[in-house]
N, C-alpha and C. Protein backbone atom coordinates (compact mmCIF):
# COMPACT_ATOMS: atom_id res chain seq x y z
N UNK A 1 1.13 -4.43 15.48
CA UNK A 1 0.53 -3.82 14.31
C UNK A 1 -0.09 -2.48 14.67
N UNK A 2 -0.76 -2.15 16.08
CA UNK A 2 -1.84 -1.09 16.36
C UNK A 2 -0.19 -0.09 16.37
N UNK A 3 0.94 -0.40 16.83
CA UNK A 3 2.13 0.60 16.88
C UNK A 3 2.40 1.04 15.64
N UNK A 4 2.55 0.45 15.18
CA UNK A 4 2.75 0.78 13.13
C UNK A 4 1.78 1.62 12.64
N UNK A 5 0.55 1.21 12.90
CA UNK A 5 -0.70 2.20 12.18
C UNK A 5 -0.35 3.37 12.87
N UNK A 6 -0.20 3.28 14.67
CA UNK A 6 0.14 4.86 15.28
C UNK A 6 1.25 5.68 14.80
N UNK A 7 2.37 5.13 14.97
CA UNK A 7 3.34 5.49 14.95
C UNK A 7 3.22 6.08 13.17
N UNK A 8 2.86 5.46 12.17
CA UNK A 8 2.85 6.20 10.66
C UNK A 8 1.83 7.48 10.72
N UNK A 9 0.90 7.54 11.31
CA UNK A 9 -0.02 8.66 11.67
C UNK A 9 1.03 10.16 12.29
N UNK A 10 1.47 9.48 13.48
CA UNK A 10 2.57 10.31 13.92
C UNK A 10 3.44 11.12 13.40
N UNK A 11 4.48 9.58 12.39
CA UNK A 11 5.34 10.46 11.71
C UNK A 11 5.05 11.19 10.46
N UNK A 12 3.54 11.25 10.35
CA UNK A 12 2.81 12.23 8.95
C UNK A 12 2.79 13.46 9.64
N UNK A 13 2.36 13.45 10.58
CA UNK A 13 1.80 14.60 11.29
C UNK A 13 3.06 15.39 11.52
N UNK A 14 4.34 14.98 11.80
CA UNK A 14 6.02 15.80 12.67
C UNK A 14 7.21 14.57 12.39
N UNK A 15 7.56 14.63 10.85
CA UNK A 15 7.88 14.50 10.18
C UNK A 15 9.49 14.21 11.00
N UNK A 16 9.96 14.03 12.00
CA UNK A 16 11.30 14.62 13.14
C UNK A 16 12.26 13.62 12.89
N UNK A 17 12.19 12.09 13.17
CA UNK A 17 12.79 11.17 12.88
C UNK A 17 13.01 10.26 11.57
N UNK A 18 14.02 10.28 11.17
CA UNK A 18 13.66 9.44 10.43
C UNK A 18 13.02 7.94 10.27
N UNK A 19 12.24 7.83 9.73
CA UNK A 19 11.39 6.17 9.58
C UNK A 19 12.09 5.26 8.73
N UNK A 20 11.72 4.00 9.36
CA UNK A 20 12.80 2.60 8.78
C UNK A 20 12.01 2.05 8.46
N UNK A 21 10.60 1.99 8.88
CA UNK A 21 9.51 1.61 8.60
C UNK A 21 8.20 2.05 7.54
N UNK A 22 7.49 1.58 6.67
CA UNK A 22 6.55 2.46 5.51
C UNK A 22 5.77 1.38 5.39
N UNK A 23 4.35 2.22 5.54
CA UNK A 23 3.12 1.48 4.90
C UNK A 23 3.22 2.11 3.19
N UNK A 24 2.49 0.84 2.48
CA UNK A 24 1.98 1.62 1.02
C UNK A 24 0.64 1.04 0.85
N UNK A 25 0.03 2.60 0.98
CA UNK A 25 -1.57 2.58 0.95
C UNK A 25 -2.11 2.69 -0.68
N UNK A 26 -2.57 1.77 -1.05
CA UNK A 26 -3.36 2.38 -2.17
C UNK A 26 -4.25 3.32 -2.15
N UNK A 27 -4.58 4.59 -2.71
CA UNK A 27 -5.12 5.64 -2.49
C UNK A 27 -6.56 5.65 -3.64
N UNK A 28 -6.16 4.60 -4.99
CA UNK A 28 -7.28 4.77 -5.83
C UNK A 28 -6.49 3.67 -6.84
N UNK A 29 -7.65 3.06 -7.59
CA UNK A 29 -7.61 2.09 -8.09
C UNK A 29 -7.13 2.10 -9.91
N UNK A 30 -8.09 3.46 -10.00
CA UNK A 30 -8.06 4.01 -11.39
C UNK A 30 -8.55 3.58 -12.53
N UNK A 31 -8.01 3.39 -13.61
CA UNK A 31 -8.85 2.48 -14.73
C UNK A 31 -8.24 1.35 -15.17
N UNK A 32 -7.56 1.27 -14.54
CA UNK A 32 -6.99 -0.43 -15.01
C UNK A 32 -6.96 -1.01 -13.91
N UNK A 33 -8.12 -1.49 -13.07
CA UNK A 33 -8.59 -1.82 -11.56
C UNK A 33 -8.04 -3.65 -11.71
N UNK A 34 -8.11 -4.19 -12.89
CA UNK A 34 -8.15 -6.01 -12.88
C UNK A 34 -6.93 -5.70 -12.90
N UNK A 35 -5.84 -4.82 -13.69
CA UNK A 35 -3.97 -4.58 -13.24
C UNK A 35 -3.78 -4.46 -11.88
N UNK A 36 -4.19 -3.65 -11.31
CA UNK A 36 -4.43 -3.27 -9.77
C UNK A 36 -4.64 -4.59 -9.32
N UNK A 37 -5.21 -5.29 -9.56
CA UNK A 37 -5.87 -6.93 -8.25
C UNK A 37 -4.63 -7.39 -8.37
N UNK A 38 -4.23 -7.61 -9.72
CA UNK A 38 -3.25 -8.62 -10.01
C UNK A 38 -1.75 -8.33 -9.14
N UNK A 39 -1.95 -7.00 -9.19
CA UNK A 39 -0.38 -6.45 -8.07
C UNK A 39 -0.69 -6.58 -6.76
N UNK A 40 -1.76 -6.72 -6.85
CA UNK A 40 -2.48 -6.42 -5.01
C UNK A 40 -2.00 -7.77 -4.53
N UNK A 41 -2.30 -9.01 -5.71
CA UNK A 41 -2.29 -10.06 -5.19
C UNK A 41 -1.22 -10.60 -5.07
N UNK A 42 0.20 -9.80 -6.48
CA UNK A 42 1.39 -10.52 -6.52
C UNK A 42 2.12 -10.16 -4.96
N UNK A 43 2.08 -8.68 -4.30
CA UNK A 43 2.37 -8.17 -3.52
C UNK A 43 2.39 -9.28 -2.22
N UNK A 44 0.63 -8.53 -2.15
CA UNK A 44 0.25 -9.89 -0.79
C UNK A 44 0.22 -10.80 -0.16
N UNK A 45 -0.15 -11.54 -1.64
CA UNK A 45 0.12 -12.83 -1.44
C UNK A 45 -1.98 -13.61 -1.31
N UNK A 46 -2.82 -12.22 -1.44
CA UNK A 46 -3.86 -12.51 -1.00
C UNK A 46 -4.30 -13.39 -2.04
N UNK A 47 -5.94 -13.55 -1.68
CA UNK A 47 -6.47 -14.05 -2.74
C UNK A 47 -7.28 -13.33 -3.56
N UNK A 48 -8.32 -13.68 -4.74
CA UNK A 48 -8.57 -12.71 -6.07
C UNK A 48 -9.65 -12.20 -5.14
N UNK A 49 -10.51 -12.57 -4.59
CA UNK A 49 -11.80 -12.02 -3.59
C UNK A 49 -11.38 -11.27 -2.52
N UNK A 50 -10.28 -11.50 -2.05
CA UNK A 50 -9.88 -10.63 -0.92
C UNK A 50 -8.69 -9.55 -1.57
N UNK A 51 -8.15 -9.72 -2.83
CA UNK A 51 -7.91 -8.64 -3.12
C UNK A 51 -8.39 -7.45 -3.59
N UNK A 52 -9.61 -8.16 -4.64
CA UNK A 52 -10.71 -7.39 -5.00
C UNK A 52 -11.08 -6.44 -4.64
N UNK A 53 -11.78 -6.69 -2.89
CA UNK A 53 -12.26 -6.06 -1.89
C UNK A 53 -11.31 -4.90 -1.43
N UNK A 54 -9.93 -5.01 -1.15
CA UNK A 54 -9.31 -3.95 -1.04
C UNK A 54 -8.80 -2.92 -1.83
N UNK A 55 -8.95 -3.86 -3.09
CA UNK A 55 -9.04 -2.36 -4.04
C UNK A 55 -9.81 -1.58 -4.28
N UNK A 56 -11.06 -2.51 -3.77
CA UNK A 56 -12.69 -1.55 -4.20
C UNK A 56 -12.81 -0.68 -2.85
N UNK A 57 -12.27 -1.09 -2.06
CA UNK A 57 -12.33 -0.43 -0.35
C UNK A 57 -11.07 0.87 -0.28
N UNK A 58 -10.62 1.23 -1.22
CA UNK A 58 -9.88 2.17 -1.48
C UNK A 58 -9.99 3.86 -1.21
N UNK A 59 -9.46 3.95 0.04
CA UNK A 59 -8.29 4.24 0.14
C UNK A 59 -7.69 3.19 1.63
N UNK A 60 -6.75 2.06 1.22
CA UNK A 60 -6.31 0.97 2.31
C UNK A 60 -5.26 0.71 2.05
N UNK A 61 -4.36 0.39 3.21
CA UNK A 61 -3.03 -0.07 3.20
C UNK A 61 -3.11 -1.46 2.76
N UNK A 62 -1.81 -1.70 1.81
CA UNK A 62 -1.26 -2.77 0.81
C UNK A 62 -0.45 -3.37 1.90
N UNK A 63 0.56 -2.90 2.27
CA UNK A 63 1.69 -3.31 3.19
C UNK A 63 2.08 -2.22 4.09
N UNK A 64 1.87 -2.94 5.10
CA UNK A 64 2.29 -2.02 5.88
C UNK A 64 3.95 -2.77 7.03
N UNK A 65 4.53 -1.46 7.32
CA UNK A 65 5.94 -1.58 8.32
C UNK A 65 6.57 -2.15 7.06
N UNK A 66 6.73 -1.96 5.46
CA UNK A 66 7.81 -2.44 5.17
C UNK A 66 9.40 -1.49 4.96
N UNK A 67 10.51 -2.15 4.67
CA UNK A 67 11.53 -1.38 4.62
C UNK A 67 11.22 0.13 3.07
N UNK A 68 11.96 1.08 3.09
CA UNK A 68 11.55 1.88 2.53
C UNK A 68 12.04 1.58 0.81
N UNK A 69 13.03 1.00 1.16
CA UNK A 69 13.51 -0.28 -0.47
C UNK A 69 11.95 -0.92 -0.71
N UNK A 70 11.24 -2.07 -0.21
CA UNK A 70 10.36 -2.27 -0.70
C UNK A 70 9.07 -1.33 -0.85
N UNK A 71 8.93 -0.70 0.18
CA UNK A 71 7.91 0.75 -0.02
C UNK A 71 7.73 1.12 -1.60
N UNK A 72 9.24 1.54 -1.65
CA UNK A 72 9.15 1.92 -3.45
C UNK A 72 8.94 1.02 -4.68
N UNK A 73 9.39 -0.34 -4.24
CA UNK A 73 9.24 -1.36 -5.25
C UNK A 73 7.52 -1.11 -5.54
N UNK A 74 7.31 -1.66 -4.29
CA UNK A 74 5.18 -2.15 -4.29
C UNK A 74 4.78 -0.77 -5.22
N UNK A 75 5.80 0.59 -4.62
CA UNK A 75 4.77 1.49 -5.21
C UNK A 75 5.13 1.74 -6.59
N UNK A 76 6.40 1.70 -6.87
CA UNK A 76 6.27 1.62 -8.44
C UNK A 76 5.42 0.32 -9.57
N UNK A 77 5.46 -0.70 -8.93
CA UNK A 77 4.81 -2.28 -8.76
C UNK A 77 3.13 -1.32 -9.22
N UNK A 78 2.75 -1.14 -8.64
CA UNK A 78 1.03 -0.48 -8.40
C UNK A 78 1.12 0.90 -9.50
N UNK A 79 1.91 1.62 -9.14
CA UNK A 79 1.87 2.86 -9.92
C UNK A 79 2.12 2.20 -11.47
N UNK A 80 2.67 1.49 -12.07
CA UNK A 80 2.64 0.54 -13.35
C UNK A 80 1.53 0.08 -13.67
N UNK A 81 0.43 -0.37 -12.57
CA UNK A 81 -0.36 -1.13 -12.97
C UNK A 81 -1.86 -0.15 -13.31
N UNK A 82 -1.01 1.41 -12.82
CA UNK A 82 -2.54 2.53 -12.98
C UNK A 82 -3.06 2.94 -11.48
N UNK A 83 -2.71 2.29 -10.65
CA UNK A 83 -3.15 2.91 -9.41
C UNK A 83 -2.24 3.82 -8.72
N UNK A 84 -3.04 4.56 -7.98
CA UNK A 84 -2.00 5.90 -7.16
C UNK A 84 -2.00 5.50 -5.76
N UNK A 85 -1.00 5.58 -4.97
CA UNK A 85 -0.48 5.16 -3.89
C UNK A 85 0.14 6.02 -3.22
């Protein structure tokens, strides 16, 4: 996991290779924050208290190392529900 968090830092910074790998960070919750839990949670898999927390703890990664197919799902998934990612 500590390779994934580095390695996405990395490839923000020198952009060189292509990545197979994608975190999707929620960046802000917005105004439809109880839409937001509910994706946080369909996503995750978490629970309503521990999703809660990461939406209110915002700006935090949702998923991270997934393929760049699901990258876009979660983020259109979230971006539907009012949050920016």
């Amino acid at each position: 996991v500590a390779v994934a968090a580095a390695g996405g830092a990395a490839a923000a910074a020198a952009p060189v290779e292509e990545k197979t790998e994608f975190d999707v960070v929620l960046t802000e919750a917005g105004a439809q924050k109880i839409n937001v839990i509910k994706e946080v949670r369909a996503i995750t898999g978490l629970g309503l208290k521990e999703a809660k927390d990461l939406v209110e703890a915002a700006p935090k990664p949702v998923k991270e190392a997934v393929s760049k197919a699901d990258a876009d799902k979660f983020k259109a998934q979230l971006e539907a529900a009012g949050a920016k990612v």
